[in-house]
Protein backbone atom coordinates (compact mmCIF):
# COMPACT_ATOMS: atom_id res chain seq x y z
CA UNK A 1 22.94 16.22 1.51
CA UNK A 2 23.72 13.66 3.68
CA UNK A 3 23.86 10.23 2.93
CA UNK A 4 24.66 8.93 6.39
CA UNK A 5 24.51 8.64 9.92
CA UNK A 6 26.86 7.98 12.43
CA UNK A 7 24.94 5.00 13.46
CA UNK A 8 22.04 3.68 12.11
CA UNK A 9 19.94 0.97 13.56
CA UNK A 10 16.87 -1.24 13.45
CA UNK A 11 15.91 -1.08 16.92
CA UNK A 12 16.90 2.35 18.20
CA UNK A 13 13.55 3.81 16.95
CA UNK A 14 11.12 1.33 18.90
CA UNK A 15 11.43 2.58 22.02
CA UNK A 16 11.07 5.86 20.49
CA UNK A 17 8.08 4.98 17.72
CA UNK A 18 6.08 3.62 21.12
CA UNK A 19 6.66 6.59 23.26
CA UNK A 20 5.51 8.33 20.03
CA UNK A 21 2.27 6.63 20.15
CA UNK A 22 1.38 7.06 23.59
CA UNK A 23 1.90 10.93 23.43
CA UNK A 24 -0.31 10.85 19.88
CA UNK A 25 -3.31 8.89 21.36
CA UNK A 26 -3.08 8.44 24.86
CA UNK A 27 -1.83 11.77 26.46
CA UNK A 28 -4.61 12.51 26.64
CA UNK A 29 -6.47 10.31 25.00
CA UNK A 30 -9.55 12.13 22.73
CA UNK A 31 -12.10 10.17 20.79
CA UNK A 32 -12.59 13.15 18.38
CA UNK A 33 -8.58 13.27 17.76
CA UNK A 34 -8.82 9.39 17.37
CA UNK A 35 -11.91 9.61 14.40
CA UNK A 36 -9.82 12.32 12.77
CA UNK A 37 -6.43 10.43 12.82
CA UNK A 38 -8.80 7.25 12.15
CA UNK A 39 -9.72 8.68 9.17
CA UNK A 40 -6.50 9.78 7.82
CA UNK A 41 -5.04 6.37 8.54
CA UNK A 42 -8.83 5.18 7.25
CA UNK A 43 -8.32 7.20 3.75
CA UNK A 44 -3.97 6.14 3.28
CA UNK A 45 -5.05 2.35 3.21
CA UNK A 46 -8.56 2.79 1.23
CA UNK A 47 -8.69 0.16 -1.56
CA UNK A 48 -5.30 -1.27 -0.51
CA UNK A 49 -6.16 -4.17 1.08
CA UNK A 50 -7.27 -7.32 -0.04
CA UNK A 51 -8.10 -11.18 -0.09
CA UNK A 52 -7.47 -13.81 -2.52
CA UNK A 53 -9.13 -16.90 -3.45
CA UNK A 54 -7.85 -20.39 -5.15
CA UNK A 55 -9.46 -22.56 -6.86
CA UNK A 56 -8.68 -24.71 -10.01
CA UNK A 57 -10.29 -24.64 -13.14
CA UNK A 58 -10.76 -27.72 -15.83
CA UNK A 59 -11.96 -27.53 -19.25
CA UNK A 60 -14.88 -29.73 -19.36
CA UNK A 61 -14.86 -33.42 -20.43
CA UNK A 62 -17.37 -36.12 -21.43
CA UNK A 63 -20.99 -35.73 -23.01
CA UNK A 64 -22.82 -34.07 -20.07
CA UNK A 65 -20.42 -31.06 -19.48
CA UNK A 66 -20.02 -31.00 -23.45
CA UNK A 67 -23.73 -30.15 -23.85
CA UNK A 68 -23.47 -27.75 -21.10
CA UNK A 69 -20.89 -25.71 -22.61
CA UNK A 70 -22.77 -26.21 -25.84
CA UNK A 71 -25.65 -24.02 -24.31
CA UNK A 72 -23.94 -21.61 -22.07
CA UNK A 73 -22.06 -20.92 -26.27
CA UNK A 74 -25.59 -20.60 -27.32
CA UNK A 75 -27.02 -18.17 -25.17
CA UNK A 76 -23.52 -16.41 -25.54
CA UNK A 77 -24.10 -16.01 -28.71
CA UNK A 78 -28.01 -15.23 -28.74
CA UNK A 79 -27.56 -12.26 -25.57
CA UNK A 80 -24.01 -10.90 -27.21
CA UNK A 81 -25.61 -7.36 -28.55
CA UNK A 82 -26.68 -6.64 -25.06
CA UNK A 83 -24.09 -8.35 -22.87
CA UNK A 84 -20.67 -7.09 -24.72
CA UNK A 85 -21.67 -3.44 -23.53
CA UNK A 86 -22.52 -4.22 -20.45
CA UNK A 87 -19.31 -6.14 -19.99
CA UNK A 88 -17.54 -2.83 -21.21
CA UNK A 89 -19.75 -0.64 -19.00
CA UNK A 90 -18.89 -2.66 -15.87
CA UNK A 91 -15.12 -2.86 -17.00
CA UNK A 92 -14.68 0.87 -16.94
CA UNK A 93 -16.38 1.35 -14.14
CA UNK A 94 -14.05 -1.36 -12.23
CA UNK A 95 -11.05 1.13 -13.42
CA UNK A 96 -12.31 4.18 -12.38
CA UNK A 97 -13.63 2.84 -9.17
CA UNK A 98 -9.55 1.64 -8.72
CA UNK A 99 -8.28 4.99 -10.03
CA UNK A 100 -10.11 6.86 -7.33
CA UNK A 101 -9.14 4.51 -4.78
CA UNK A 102 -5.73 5.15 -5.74
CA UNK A 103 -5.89 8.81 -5.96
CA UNK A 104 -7.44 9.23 -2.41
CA UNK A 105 -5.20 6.94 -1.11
CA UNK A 106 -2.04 8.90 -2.77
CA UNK A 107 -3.59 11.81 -0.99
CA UNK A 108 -4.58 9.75 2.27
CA UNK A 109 -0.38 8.95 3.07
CA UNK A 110 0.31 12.79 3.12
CA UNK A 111 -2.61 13.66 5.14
CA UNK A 112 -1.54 10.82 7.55
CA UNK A 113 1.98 11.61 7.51
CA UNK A 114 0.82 14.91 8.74
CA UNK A 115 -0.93 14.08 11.57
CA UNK A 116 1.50 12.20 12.98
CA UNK A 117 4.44 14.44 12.53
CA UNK A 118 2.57 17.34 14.07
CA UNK A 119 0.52 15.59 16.67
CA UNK A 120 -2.16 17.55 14.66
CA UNK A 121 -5.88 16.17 14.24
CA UNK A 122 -6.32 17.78 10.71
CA UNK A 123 -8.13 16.62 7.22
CA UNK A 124 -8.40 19.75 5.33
CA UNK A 125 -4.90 21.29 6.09
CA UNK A 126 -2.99 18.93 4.87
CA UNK A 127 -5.34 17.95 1.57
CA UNK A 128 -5.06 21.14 0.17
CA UNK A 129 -0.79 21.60 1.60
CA UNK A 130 -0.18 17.77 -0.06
CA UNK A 131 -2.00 18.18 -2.93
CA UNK A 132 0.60 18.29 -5.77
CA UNK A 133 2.85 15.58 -4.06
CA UNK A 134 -0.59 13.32 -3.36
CA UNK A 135 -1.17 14.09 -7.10
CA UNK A 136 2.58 12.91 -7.92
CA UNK A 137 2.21 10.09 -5.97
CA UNK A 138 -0.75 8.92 -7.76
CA UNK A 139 0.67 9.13 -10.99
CA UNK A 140 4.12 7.62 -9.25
CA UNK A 141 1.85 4.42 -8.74
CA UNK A 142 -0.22 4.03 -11.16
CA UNK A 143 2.66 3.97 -13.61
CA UNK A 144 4.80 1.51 -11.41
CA UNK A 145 1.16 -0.52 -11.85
CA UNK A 146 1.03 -0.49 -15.13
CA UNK A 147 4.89 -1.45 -15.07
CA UNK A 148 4.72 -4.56 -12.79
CA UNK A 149 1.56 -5.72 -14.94
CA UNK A 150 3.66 -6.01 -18.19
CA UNK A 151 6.30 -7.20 -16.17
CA UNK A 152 4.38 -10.00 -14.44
CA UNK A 153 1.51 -10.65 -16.70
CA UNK A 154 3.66 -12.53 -19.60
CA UNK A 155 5.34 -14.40 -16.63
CA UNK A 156 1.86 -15.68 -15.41
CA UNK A 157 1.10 -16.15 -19.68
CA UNK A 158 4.35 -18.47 -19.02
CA UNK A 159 2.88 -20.30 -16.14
CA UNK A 160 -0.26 -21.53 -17.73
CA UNK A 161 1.70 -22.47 -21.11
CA UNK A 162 3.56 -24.75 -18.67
CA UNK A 163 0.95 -25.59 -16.79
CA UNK A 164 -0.55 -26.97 -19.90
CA UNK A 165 2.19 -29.07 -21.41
CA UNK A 166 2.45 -30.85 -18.28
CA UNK A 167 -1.44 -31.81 -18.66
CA UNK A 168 -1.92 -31.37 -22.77
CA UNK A 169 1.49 -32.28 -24.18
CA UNK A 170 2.34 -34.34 -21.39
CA UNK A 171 6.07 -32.72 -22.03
CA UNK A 172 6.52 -33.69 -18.24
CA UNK A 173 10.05 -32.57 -17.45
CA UNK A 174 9.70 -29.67 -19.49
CA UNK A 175 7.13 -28.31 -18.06
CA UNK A 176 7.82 -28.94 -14.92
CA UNK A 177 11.10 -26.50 -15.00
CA UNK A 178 9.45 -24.09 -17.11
CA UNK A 179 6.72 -24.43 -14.29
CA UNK A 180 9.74 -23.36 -12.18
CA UNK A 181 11.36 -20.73 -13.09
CA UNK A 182 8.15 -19.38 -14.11
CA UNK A 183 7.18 -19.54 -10.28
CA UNK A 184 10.08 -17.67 -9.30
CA UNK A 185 10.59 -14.99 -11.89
CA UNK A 186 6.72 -14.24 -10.81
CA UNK A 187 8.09 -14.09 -6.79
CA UNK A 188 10.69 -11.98 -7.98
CA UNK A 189 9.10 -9.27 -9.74
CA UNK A 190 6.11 -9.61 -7.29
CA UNK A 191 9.49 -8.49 -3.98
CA UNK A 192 11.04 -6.07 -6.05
CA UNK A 193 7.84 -4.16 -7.12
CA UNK A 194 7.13 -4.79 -3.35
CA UNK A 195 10.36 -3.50 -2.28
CA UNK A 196 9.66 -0.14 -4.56
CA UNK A 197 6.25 0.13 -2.98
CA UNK A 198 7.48 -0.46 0.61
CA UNK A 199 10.61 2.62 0.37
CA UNK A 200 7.93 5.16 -1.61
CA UNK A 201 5.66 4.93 1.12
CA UNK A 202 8.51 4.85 4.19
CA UNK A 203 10.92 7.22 3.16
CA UNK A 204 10.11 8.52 -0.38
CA UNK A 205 6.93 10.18 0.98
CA UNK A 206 8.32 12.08 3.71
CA UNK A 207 10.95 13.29 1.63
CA UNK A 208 8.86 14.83 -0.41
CA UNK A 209 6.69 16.57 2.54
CA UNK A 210 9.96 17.61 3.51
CA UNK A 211 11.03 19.33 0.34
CA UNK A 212 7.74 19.75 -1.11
CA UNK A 213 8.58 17.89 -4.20
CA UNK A 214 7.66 15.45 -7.20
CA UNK A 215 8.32 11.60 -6.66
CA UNK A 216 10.81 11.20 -8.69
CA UNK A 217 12.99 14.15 -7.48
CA UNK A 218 12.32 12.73 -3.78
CA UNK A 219 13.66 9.37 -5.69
CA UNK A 220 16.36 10.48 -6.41
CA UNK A 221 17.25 11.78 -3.38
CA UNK A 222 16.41 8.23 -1.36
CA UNK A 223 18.48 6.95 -3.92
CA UNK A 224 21.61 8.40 -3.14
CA UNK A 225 21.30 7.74 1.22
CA UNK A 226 20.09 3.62 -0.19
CA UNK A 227 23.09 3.55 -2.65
CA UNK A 228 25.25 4.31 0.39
CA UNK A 229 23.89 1.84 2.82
CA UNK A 230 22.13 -0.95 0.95
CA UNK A 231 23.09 -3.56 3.69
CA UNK A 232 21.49 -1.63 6.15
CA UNK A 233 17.88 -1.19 4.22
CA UNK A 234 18.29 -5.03 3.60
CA UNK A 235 18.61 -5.27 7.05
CA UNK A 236 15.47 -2.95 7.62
CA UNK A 237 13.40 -4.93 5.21
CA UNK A 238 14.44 -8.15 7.01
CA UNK A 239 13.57 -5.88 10.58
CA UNK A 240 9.82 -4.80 8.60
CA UNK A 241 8.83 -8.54 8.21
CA UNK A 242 9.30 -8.81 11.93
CA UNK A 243 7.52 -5.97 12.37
CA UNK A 244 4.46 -7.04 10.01
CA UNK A 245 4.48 -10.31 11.67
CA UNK A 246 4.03 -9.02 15.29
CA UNK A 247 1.41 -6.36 13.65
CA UNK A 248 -0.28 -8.93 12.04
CA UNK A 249 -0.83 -11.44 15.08
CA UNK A 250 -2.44 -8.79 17.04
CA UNK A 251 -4.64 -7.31 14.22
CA UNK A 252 -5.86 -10.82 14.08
CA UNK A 253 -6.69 -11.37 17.66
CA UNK A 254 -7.97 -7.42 17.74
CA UNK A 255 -10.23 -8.64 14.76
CA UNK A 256 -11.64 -11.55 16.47
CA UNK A 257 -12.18 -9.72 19.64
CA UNK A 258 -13.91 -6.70 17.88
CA UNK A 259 -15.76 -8.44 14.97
CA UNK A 260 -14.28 -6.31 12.89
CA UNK A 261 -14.00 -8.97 9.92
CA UNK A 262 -18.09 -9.06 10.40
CA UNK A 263 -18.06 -5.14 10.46
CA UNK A 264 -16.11 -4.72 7.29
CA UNK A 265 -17.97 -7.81 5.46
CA UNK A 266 -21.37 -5.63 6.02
CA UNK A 267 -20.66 -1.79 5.47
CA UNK A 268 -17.10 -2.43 3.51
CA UNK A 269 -16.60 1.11 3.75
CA UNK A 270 -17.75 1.99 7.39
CA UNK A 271 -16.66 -1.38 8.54
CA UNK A 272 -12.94 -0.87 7.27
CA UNK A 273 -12.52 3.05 8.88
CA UNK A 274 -13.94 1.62 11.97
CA UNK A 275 -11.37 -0.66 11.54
CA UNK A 276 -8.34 1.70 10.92
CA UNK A 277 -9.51 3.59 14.47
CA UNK A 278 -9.59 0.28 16.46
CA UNK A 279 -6.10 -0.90 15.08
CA UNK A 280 -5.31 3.28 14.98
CA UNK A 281 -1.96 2.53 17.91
CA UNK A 282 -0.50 0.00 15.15
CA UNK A 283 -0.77 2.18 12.20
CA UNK A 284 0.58 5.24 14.23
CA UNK A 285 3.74 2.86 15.78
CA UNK A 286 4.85 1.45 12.37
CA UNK A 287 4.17 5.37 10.61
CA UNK A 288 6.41 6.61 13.60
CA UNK A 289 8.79 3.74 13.26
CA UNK A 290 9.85 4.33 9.46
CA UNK A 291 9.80 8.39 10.26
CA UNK A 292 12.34 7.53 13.12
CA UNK A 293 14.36 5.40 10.86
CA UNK A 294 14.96 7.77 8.42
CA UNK A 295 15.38 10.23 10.94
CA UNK A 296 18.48 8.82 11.48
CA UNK A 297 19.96 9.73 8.46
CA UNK A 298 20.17 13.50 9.72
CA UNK A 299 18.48 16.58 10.75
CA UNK A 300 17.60 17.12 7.32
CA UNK A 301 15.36 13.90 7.53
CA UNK A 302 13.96 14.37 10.88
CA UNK A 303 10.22 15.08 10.48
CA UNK A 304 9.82 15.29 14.74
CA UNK A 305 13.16 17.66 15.28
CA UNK A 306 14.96 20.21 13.41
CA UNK A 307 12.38 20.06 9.95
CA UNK A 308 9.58 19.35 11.62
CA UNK A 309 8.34 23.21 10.94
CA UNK A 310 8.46 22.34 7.31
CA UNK A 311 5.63 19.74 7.56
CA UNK A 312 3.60 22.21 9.92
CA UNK A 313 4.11 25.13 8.25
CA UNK A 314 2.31 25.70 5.01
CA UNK A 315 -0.36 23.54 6.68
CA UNK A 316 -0.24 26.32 9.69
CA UNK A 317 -0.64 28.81 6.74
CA UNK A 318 -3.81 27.34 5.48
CA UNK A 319 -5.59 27.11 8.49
CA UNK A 320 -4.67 30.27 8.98
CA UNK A 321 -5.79 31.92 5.95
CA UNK A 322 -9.05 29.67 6.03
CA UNK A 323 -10.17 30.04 9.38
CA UNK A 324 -10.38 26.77 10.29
């Protein structure tokens, strides 16, 4: 195996990840190619998005808001028979709706990973060629999920305790540094679950396209090429951030242009695939980029060159057999 290149750098595969692009989408460019792509790209981000609120919340105080409370406890109590189930009900459907979303979007990074490897507009190819990695995958994250939550949930248990002897106990000082370091033992887990996340999906995944293997195995491989060049990923991280930045600016002006945020707000669903085919050139570029990275590590890694036929080929098979 090898662990390293001659040279490896941040911005050799930009030039490269654009020119990438352009042949993809552009030469010639094909709406039908774009849906199907849009889709795959659509289906690799489902559910992983997001937005966040803030508020603050305060336990009520003085006669008015006491009698309040004092009746929301009532009827509480009086509609508990009914409402505990439903509470349940909705609960478990929340999970499995997330499981799902998880699961197709385990499958979704294959199936984009594939088109963009083999310049290939395909959905069912690579579904049924992916399947026990996507499966992998799935059960990759949801146990790094489960992870991070009893990592960061007693940290956020922390920040509230804290939170509430600065208020409560009036223990100022005390709180205040427990406040703290709660704060940044929270911002730590949060980057190194991030960090995790961030090398599955860049190089973890195509490694195990490559060798048609479980997450762990491809782990363990990654593991060996970051051990030997951990500078250099820091670097790449640092290089990402630019990256997501520059991404990010023109998403937002592409969003505003497109109404896109009024698109998605309406049909979530639709609005967020129509979305992944309008911003389709920046998923493609940064998929490229990471593939072109890594690619640098050796032939063996090199999903465009020398094992590109190992993406393409059991997919090639299936079609084949299939008919499609």
């Amino acid at each position: 195996m090898e662990s390293a290149a001659p040279s490896i750098s941040v911005l050799e595969p930009v030039s490269p990840a654009i020119e990438k692009t352009k042949s993809i989408l552009f030469q010639p460019f094909d709406l039908k190619k774009w849906g199907i792509f849009g889709f795959c790209a659509w289906l690799a981000m489902l559910g992983g998005g997001g937005g966040g609120g803030s508020g603050r919340f305060r336990v009520p105080r003085g006669g008015g808001a006491g009698a309040e409370a004092a009746q929301v406890k009532a009827w509480l109590g009086a509609n508990v028979y009914w409402l505990a189930p439903a509470v349940l009900v909705l609960g478990l459907f929340i999970v499995a709706v997330c499981l799902l979303l998880l699961w197709l979007r385990s499958r979704g990074k294959f199936m984009f990973l594939h088109c963009v490897a083999t310049n290939r507009a395909e959905v069912a190819a690579p579904w049924q060629t992916f399947a026990a990695q996507g499966n992998s995958l799935f059960l990759f994250k949801l146990a790094l999920g489960a992870v991070s939550m009893l990592c960061i949930l007693p940290l956020i248990g922390l920040l509230v305790f804290s939170i509430w002897l600065v208020s409560e106990a009036e223990i100022v000082i005390g709180g205040v540094v427990l406040i703290a370091l709660a704060v940044l033992l929270v911002i730590f887990a949060c980057v190194v679950f991030g960090i995790i996340t961030k090398f599955t999906h860049d190089f973890v995944v195509p490694i195990m396209a490559l060798r048609r293997c479980r997450t762990m195995i491809a782990w363990r491989e990654f593991a060996e090429i970051l051990k030997a060049g951990k500078g250099r990923f820091v670097l790449y991280l640092l290089f990402q951030l630019l990256i997501a930045f520059v991404i990010g600016s023109i998403t937002s002006i592409l969003t505003i242009m497109t109404c896109c945020f009024c698109f998605t707000l309406c049909i979530p669903f639709v609005g967020t695939y129509i979305a992944a085919v309008i911003f389709l050139p920046l998923t493609t570029f940064a998929r490229s980029y990471s593939l072109l990275y890594l690619a640098q590590y050796g032939p063996a890694y090199d999903v465009f060159g020398a094992a590109a036929p190992v993406i393409a080929q059991e997919a090639g098979e299936f079609v084949a057999g299939n008919g499609i």
